[in-house]
Every structure is written in structure tokens, then in C-alpha cells.
C-alpha atoms as a PDB file:
ATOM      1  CA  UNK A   1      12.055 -10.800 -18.064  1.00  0.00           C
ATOM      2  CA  UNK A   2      13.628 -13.702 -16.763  1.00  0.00           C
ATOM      3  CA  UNK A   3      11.080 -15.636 -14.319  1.00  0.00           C
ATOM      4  CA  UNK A   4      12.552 -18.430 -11.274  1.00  0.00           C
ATOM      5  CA  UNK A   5      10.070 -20.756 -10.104  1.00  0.00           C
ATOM      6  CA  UNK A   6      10.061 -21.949  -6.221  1.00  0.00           C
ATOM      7  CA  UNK A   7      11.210 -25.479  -7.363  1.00  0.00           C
ATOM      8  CA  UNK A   8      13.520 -27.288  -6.117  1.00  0.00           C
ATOM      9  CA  UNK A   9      12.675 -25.355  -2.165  1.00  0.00           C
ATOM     10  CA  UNK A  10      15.905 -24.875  -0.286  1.00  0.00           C
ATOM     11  CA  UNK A  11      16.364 -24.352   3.442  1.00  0.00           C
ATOM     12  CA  UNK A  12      19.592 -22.634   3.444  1.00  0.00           C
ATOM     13  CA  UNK A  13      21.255 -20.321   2.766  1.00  0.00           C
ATOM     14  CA  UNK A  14      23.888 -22.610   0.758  1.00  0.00           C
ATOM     15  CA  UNK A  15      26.830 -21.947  -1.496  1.00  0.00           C
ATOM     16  CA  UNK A  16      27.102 -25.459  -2.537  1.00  0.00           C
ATOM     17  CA  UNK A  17      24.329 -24.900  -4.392  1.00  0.00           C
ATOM     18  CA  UNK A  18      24.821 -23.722  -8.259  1.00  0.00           C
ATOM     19  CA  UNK A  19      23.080 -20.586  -9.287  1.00  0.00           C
ATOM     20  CA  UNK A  20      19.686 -21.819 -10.983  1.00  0.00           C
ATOM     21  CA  UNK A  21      19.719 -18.684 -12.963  1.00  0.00           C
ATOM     22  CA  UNK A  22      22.106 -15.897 -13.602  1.00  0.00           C
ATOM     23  CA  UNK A  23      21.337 -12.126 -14.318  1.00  0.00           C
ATOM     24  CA  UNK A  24      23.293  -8.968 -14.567  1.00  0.00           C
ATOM     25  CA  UNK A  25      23.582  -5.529 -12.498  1.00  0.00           C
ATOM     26  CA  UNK A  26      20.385  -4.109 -13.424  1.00  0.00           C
ATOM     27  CA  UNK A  27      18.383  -7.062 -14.472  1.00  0.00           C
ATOM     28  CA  UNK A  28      14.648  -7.317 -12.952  1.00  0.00           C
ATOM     29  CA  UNK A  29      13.484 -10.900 -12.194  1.00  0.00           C
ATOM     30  CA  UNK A  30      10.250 -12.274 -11.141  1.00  0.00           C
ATOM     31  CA  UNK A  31      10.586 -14.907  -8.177  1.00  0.00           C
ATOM     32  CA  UNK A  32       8.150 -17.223  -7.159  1.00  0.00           C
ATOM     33  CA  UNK A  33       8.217 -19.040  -3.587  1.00  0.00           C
ATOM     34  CA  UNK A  34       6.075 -21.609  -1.569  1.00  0.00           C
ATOM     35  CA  UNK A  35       5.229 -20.345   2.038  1.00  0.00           C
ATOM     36  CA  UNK A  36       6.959 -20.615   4.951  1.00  0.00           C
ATOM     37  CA  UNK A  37       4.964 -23.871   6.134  1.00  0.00           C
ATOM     38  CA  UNK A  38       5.858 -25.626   3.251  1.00  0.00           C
ATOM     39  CA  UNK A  39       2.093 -25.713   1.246  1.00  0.00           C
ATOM     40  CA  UNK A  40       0.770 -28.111   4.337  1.00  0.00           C
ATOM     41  CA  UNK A  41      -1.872 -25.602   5.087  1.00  0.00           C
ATOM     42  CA  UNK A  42      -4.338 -24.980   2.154  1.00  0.00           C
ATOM     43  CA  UNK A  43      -7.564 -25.187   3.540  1.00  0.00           C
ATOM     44  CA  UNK A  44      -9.480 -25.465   7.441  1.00  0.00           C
ATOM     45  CA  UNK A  45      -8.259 -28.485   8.585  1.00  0.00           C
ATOM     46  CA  UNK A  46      -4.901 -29.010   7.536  1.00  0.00           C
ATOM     47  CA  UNK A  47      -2.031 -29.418   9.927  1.00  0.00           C
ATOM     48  CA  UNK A  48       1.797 -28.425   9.608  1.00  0.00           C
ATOM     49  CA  UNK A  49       3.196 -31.793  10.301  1.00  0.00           C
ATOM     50  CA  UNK A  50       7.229 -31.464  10.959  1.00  0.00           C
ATOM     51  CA  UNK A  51       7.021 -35.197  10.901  1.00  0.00           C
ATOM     52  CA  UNK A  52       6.989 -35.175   6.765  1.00  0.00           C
ATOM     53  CA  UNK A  53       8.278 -31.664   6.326  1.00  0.00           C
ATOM     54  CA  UNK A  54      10.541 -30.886   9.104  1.00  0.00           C
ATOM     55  CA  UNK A  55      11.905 -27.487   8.300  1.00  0.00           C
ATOM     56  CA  UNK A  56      10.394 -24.106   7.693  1.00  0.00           C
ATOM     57  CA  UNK A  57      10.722 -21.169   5.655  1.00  0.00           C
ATOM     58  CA  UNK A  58      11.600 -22.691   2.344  1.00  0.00           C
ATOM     59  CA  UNK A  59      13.935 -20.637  -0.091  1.00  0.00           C
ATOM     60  CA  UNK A  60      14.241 -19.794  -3.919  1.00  0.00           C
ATOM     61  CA  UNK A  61      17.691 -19.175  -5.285  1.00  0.00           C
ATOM     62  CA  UNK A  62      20.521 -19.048  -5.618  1.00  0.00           C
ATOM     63  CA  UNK A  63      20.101 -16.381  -8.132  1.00  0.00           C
ATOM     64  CA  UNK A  64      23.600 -15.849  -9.347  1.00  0.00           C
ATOM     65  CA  UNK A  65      24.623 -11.605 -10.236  1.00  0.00           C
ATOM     66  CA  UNK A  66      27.467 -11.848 -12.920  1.00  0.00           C
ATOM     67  CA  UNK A  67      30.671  -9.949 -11.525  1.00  0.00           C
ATOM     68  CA  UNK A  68      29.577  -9.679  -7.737  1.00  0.00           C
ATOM     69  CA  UNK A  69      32.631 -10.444  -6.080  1.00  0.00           C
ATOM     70  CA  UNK A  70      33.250 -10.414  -2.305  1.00  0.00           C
ATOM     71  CA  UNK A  71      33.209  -7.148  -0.685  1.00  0.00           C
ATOM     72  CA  UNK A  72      30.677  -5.955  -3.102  1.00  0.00           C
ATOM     73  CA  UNK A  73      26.952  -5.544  -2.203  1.00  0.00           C
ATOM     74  CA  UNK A  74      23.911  -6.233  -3.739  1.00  0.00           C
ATOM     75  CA  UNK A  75      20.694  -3.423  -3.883  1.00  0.00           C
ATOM     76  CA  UNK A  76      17.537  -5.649  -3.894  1.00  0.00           C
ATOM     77  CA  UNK A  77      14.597  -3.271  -4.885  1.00  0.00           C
ATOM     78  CA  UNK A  78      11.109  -5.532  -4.558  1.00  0.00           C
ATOM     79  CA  UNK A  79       8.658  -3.405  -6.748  1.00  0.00           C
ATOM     80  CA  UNK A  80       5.470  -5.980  -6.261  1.00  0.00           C
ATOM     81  CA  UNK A  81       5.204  -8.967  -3.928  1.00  0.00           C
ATOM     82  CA  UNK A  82       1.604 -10.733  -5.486  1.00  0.00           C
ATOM     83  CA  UNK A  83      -0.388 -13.385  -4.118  1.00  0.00           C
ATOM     84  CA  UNK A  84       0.152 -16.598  -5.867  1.00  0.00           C
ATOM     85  CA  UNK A  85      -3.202 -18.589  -4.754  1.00  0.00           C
ATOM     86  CA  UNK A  86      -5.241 -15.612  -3.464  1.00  0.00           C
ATOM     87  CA  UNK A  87      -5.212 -16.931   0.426  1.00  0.00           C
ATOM     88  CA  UNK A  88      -2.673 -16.748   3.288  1.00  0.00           C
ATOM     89  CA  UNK A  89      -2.602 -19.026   6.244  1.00  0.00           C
ATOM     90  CA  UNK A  90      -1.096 -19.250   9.973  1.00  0.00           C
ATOM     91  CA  UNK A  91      -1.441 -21.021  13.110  1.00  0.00           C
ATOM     92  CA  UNK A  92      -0.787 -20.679  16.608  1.00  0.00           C
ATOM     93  CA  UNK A  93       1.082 -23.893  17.583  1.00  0.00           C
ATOM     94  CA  UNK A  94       3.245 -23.847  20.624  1.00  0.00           C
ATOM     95  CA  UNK A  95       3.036 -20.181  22.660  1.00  0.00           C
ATOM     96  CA  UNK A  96       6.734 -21.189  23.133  1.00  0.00           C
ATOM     97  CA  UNK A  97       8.045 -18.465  25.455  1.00  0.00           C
ATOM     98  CA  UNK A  98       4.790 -16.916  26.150  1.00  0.00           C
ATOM     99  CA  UNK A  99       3.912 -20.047  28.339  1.00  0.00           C
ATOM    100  CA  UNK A 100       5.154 -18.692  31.084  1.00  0.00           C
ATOM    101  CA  UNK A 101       2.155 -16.751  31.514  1.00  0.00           C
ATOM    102  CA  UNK A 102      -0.451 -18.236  28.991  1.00  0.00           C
ATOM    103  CA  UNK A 103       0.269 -21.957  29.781  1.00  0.00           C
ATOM    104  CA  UNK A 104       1.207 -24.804  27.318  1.00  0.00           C
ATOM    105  CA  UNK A 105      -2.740 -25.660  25.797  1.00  0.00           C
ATOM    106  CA  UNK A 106      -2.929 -23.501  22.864  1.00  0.00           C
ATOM    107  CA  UNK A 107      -5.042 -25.240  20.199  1.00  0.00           C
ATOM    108  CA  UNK A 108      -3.396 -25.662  16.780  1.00  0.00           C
ATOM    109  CA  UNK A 109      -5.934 -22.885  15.327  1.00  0.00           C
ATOM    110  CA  UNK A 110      -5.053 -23.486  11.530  1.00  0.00           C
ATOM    111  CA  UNK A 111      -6.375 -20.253   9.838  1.00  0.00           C
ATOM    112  CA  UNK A 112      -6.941 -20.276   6.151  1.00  0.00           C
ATOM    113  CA  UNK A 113      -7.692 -16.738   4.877  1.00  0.00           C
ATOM    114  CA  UNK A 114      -8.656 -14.940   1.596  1.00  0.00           C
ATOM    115  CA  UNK A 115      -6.914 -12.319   0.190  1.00  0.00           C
ATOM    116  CA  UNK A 116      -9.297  -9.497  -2.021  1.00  0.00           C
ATOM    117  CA  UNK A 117      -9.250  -6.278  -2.826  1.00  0.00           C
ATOM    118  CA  UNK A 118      -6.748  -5.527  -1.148  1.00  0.00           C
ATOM    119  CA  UNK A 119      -7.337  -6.526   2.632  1.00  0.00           C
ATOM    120  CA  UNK A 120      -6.789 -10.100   4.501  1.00  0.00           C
ATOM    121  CA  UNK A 121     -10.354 -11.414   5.207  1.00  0.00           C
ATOM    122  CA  UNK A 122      -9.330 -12.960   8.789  1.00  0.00           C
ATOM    123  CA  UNK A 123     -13.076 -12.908   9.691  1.00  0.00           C
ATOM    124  CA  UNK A 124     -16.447 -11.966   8.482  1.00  0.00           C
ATOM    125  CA  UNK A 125     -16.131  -9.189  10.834  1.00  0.00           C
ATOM    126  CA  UNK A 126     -12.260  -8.246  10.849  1.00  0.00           C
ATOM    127  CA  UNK A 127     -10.323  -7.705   7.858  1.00  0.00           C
ATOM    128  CA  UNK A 128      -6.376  -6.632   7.800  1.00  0.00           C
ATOM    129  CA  UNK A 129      -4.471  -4.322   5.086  1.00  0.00           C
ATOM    130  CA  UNK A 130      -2.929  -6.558   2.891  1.00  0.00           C
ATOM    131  CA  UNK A 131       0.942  -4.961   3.236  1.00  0.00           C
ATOM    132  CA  UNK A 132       3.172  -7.807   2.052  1.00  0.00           C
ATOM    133  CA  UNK A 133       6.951  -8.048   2.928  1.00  0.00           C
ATOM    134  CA  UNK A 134       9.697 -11.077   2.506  1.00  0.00           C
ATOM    135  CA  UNK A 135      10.328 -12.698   5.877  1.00  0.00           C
ATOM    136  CA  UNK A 136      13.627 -14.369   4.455  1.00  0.00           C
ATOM    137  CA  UNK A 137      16.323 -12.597   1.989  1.00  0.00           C
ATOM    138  CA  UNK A 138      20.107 -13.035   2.053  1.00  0.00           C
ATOM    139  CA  UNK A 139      23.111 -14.405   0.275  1.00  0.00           C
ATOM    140  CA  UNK A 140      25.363 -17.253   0.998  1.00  0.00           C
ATOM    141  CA  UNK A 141      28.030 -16.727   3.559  1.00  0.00           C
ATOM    142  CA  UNK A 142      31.831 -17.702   2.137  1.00  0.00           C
ATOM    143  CA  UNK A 143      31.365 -20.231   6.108  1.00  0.00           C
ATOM    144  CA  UNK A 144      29.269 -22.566   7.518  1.00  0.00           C
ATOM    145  CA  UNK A 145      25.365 -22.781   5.636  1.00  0.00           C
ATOM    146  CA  UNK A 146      22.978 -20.849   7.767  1.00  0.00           C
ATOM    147  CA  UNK A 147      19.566 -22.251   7.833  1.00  0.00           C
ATOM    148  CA  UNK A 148      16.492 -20.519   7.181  1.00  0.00           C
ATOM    149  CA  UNK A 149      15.925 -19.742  11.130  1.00  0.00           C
ATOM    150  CA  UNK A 150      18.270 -17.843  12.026  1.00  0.00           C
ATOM    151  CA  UNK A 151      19.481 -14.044  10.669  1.00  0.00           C
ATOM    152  CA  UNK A 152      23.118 -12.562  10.474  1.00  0.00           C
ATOM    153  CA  UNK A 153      25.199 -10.669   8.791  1.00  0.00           C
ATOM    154  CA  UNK A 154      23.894 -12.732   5.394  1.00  0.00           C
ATOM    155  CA  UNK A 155      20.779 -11.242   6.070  1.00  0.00           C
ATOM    156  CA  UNK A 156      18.125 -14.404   6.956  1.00  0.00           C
ATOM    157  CA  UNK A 157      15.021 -14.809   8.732  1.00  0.00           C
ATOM    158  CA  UNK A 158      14.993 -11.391   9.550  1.00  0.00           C
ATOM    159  CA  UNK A 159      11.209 -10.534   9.587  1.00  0.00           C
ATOM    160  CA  UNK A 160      11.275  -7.310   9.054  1.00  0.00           C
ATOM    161  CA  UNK A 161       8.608  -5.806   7.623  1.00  0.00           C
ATOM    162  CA  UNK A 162      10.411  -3.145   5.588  1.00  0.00           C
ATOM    163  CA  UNK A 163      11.590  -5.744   3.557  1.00  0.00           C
ATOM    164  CA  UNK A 164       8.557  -5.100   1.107  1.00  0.00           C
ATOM    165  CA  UNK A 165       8.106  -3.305  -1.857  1.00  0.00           C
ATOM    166  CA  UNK A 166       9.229   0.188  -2.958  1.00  0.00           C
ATOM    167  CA  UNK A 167      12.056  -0.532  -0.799  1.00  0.00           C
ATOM    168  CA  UNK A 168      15.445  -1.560  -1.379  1.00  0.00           C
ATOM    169  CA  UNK A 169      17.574  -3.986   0.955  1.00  0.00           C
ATOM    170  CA  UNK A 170      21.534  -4.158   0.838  1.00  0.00           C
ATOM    171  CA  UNK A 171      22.809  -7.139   1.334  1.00  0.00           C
ATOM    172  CA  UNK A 172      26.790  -8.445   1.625  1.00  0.00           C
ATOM    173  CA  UNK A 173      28.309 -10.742  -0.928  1.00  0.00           C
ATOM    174  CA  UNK A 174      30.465 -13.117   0.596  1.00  0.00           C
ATOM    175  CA  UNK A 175      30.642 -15.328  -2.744  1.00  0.00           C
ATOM    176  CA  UNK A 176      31.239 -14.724  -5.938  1.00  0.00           C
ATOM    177  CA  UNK A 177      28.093 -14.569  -8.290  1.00  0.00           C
ATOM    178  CA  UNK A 178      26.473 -13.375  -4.868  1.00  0.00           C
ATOM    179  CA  UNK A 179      24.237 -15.966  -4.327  1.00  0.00           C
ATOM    180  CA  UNK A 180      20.622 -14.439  -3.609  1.00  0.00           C
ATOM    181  CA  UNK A 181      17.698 -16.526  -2.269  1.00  0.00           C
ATOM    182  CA  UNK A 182      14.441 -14.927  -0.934  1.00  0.00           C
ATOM    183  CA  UNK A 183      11.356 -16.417   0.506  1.00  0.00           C
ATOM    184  CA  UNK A 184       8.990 -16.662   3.049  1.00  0.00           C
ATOM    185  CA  UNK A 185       6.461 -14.026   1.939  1.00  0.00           C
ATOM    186  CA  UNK A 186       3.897 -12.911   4.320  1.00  0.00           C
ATOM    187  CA  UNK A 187       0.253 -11.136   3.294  1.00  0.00           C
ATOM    188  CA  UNK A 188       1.019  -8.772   6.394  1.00  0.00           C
ATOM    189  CA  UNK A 189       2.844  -9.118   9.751  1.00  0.00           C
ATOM    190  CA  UNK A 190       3.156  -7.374  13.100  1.00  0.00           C
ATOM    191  CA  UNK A 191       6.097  -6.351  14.701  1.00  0.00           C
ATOM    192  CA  UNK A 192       7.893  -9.269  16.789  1.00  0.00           C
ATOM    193  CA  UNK A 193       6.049 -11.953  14.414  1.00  0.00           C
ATOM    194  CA  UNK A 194       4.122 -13.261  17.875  1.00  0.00           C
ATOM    195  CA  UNK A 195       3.167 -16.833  17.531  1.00  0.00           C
ATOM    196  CA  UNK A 196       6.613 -17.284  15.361  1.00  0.00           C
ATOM    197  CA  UNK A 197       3.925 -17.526  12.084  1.00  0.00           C
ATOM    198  CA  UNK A 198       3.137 -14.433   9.670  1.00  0.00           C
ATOM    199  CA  UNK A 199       0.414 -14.478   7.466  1.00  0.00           C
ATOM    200  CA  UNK A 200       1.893 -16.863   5.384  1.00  0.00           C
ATOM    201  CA  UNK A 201       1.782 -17.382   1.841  1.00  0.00           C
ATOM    202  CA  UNK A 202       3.256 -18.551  -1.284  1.00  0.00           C
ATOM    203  CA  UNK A 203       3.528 -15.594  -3.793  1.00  0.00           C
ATOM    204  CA  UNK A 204       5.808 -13.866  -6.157  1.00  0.00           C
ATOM    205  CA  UNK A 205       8.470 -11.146  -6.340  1.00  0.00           C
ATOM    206  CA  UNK A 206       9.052  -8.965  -8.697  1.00  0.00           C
ATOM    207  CA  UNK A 207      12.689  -7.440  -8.015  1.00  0.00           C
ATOM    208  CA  UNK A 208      15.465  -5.236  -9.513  1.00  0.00           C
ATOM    209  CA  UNK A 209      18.955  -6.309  -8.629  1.00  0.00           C
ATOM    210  CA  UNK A 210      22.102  -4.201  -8.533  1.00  0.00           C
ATOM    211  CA  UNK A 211      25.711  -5.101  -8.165  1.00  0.00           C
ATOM    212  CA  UNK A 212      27.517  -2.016  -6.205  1.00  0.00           C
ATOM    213  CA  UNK A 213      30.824  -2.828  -6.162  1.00  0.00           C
ATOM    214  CA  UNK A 214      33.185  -1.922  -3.585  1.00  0.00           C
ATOM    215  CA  UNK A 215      31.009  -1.504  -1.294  1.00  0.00           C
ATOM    216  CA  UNK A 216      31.328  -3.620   1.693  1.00  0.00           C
ATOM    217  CA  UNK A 217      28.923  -4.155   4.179  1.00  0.00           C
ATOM    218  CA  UNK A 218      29.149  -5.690   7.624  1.00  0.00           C
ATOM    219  CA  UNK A 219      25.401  -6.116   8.028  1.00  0.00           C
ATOM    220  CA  UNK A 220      22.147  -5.727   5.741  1.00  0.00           C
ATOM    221  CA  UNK A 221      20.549  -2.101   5.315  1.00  0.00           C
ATOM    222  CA  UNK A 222      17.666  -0.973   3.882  1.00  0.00           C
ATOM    223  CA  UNK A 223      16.417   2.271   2.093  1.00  0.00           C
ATOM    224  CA  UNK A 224      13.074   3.540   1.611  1.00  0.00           C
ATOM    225  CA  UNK A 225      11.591   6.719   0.282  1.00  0.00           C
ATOM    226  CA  UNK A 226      11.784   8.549   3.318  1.00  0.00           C
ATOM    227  CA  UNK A 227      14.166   6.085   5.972  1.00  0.00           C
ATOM    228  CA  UNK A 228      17.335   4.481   6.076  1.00  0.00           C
ATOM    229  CA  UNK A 229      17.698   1.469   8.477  1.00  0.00           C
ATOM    230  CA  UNK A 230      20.034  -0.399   9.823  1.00  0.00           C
ATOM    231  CA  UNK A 231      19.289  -4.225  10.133  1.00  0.00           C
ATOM    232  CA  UNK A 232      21.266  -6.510  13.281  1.00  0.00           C
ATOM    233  CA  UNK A 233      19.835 -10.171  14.442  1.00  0.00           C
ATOM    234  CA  UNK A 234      20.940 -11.780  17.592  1.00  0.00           C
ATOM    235  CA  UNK A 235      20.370 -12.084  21.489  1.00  0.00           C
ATOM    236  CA  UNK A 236      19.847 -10.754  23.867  1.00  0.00           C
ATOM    237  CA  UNK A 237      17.906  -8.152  21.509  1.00  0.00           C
ATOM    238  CA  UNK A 238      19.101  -5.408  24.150  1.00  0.00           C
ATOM    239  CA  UNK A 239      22.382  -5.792  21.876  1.00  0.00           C
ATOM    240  CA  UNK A 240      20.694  -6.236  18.499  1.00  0.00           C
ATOM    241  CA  UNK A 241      19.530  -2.989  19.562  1.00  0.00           C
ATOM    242  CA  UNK A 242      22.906  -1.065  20.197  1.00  0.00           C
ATOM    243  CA  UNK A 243      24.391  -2.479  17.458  1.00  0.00           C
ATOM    244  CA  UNK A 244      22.051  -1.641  15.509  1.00  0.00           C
ATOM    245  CA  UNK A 245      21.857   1.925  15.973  1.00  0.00           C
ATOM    246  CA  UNK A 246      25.887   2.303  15.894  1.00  0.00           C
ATOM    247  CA  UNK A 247      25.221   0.774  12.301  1.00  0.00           C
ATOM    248  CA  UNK A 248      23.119   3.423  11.370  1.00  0.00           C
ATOM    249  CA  UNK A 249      25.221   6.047  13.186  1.00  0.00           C
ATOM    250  CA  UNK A 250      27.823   4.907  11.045  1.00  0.00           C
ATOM    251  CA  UNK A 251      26.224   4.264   7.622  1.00  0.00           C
ATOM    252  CA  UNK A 252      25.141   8.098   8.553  1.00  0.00           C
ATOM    253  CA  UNK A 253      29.240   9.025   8.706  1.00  0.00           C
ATOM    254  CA  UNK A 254      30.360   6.839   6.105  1.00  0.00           C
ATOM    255  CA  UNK A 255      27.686   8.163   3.260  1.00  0.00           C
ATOM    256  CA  UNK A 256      26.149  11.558   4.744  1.00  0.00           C
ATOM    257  CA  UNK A 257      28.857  13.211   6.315  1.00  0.00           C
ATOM    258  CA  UNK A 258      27.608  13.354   9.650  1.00  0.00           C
ATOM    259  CA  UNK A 259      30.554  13.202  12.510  1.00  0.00           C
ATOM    260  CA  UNK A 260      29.042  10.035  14.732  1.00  0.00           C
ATOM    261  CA  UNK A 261      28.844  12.085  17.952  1.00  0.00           C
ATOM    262  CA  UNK A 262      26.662  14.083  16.721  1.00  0.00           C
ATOM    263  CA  UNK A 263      24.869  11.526  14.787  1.00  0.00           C
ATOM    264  CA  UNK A 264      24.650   9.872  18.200  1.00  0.00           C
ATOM    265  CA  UNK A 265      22.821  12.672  19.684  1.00  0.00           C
ATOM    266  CA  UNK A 266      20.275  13.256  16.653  1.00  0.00           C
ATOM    267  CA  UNK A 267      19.484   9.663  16.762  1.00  0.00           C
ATOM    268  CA  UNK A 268      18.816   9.796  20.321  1.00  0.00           C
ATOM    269  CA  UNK A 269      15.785  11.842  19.894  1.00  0.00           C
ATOM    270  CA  UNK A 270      14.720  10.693  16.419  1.00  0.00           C
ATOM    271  CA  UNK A 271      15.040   7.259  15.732  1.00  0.00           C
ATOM    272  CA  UNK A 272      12.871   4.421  15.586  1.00  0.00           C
ATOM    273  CA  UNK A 273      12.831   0.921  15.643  1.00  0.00           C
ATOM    274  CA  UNK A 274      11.287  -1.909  13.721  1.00  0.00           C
ATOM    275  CA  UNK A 275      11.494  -5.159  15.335  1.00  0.00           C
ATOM    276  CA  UNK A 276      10.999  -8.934  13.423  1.00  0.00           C
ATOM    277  CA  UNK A 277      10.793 -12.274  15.263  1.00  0.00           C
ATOM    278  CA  UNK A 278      10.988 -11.655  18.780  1.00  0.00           C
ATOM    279  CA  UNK A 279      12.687 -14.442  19.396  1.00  0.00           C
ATOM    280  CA  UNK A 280      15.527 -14.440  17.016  1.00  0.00           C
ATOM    281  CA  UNK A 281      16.434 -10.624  18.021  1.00  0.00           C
ATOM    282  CA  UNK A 282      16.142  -8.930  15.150  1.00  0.00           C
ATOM    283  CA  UNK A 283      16.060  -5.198  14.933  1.00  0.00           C
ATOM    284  CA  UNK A 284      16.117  -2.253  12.608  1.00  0.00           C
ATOM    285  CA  UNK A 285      17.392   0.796  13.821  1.00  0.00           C
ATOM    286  CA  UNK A 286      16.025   3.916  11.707  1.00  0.00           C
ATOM    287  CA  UNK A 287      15.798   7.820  10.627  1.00  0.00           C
ATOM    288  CA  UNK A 288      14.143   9.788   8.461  1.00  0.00           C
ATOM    289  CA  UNK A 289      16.148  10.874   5.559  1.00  0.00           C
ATOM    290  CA  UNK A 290      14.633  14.544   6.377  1.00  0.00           C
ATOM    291  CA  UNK A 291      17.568  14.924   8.480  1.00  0.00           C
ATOM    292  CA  UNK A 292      20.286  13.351   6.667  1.00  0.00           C
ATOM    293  CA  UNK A 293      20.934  16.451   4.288  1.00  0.00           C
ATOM    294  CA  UNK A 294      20.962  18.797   8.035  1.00  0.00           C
ATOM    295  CA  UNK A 295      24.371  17.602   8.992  1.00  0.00           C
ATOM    296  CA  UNK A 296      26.501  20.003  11.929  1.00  0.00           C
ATOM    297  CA  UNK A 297      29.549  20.266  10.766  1.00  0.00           C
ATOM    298  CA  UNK A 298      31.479  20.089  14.212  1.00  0.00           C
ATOM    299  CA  UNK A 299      30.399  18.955  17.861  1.00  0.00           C
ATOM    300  CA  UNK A 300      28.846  21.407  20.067  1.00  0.00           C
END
């Protein structure tokens, strides 16, 4: 099994860059990345200073996928996401648009936790179920080279924490070889990522990679045991939202048979949403695949 250390970090999502390893449909890889704050915070007192390391979220990849072509998609199945140093970290920093209402004084609060036996020690008395996830996976658009803030149609930042193991995320290939890069592993993370900081740490992946050819996507998806979901990043997250659930209404017509009206008016009472960074916009729009085999077969 072929293994990709973090080094060199990248923070974007860039198809200048040539593949630093190439697999085939199939192949499973183990992928190792630094957190998203860069290593700067390793023990209590350490500081993320933007003044030496400016950018966040650092990136391993490209990982090239022999014959991915565009309009093909790749199926990303993470079976393990491990600990690399046995410790996450976060901070607080700036409240950003919670100062409205909490004011502009929040302390830096560097917070240096272990990680055993399966739970996040984030105090002698509180502990947290370790449930990692990958904040950032996507591939290299064929325009522009997204940083590792955003999330689009490439996937991104997107937060979400689906994105973790025994479930597989479709993403668009735009290039050809693909171009993968993930990162940005988190210990555990709630929904809308609050102070804009998971519980970060550096770790690795172990993942599966598929080439499905043909298959075009206009946004990422992801499949679990039990849920489909559709993923859309953007603001004002009212529209993230729509758009998201149209994607799943028609991922649900394209690949279950379901005519979208009705799909629409399953959904309505059914679906659920998962939300990453609140202040990117992300959303994913989901069902349970429990009613994906129930199809009508013509509106009411």
C-alpha cells in the first residue's frame, strides 16, 4: 500500500501542481496531513501566529487517478482517519460574527487536548467522542486555484462532518489524472464549526479511490450506509440550502427513479440537514436510503 506523507503542505487546491503520487481505480492509499493551524499549536502556550504562517488548512496531494478524465468522478471511501500525535488542539481567536452580541475580547484560549481510548479529554471533567472527519477534500478545478477557505463545486473547506469514515464522498474531476488533495482532519466537530476551529489535528487517512467514469457531477455527494447527501457551499446559506436539496431531489431522479415532484414532496417531510462552517455556507441536504427503493411511480 502506497503511503503520501503531508510534505511539501499545499494551500490550494492547484493544478499546477504535478501529482506527487499516482494510483489506479481501486487502489487504497494511506495519507498523512498536518492540521489545519499549521503544527503552531503543540502544547499550552503556543499561539497560531499568521505573521509566520499566514494561511490555514494545509493540503496533501495532488494524488493523481490514472485515466480520470473530465466529466468523470471520483468515489473517495475513508475507512480509518488515526491520530498522528495522540492530541488535538483549537482556539477561540476572533468571535468574528458573533461580536455582535459577545463583543470583540475573547481571549486566545489555546487548548491542547489528549486523545485516548477513544474520547477527546477536553477536561478532567468533560470528555468528547472521538468521531473524526476531513474538514478539506476536493480536486483541482480546470479555472482559477481555489484556496483552502472556501468550498465549491471542487468540493473544499466544506466541514462537513460526514466526510469521515465508512463513508464515501463523490467528487468532480475537472482535470485529467483528477487531482485529489485532502486535509484538515478534525478529532470531532459540531455542526457550523463555531469559533471557525475544529478539533484540530494532524493525522492520517486511510482511503479507497475509484474512478467512475462518465459520470459527471455538478457538485460533491456523499453516501453512507444508510443516507445519501447532497453537498452545496455558498451565501447566503438560505440558498446553499435550496440548492442543495434540488441536488438531492435530482441525484434521487437521475439514479433511483423517483419523478422530482414527488421526490420534492418526500423530502419535504424527511430530510435533514448537516451544516459545516457557518460562515462559508455549507450545507448537506439528506435522506435515508430506506426510502429510496419506495419510489411512486406517477404524481398524485
Amino acid at each position: 500500500m502506497q503511503r503520501l506523507t503531508a510534505q511539501p503542505l499545499s494551500y490550494e487546491f492547484s493544478r499546477y501542481r504535478e501529482p506527487r503520487v499516482r494510483i489506479r481505480s481501486g487502489e487504497t492509499i494511506v495519507v498523512e496531513s498536518e492540521d489545519a493551524l499549521s503544527g503552531q499549536l503543540r502544547k499550552p502556550g503556543d499561539r497560531r501566529d499568521r505573521t509566520t504562517v499566514p494561511y490555514s488548512n494545509p493540503l496533501t496531494g495532488p494524488i493523481g487517478i490514472e485515466e480520470a478524465e473530465p466529466g468523470d468522478s471520483l468515489a473517495v471511501t475513508i475507512h480509518e482517519i488515526k491520530p498522528s500525535i495522540g492530541q488535538c488542539a483549537t482556539y477561540t481567536g476572533n468571535p468574528k460574527q458573533l461580536c455582535e452580541w459577545l463583543g470583540s475580547d475573547c481571549p486566545h484560549q489555546a487548548h491542547i487536548m489528549p486523545i485516548r481510548d477513544g474520547v477527546i479529554h477536553f477536561s478532567d471533567e468533560i470528555t468528547i467522542p472521538y468521531a473524526p472527519m476531513l474538514g478539506c477534500i476536493g480536486t483541482a478545478p480546470d479555472w482559477g486555484s481555489p484556496t483552502t477557505l472556501p468550498a465549491g463545486p471542487h468540493g473544499g473547506n466544506m466541514d462537513i462532518i460526514e466526510v469521515c469514515p465508512g463513508n464515501t464522498i463523490y467528487l468532480p474531476v475537472f482535470m485529467p489524472g483528477g487531482y485529489l488533495y485532502l486535509g484538515d482532519a478534525h478529532a470531532a466537530m459540531g455542526h457550523g464549526e463555531l469559533s471557525a476551529t475544529g478539533l484540530e489535528m494532524p493525522a492520517e487517512s486511510t482511503i479507497t479511490v475509484k474512478l467512475v467514469k462518465g459520470k459527471k457531477l455538478l457538485s460533491p455527494r456523499i453516501e453512507s450506509p444508510t443516507e445519501i447527501m447532497a453537498v452545496v457551499s455558498g451565501s447566503p446559506m438560505e440558498r446553499s440550502a435550496a440548492e442543495a436539496f434540488a441536488r438531492l431531489i435530482l441525484w434521487m431522479e437521475e439514479d433511483y427513479g423517483w419523478n422530482r415532484w414527488q421526490a420534492y414532496d418526500l423530502l419535504t417531510h424527511v430530510a435533514r440537514l448537516s451544516v459545516g462552517y457557518y460562515g462559508i455556507g455549507t450545507i448537506a441536504a439528506k435522506v435515508e436510503k430506506r426510502y429510496l427503493t419506495k419510489s411512486p411511480q406517477t404524481p398524485g
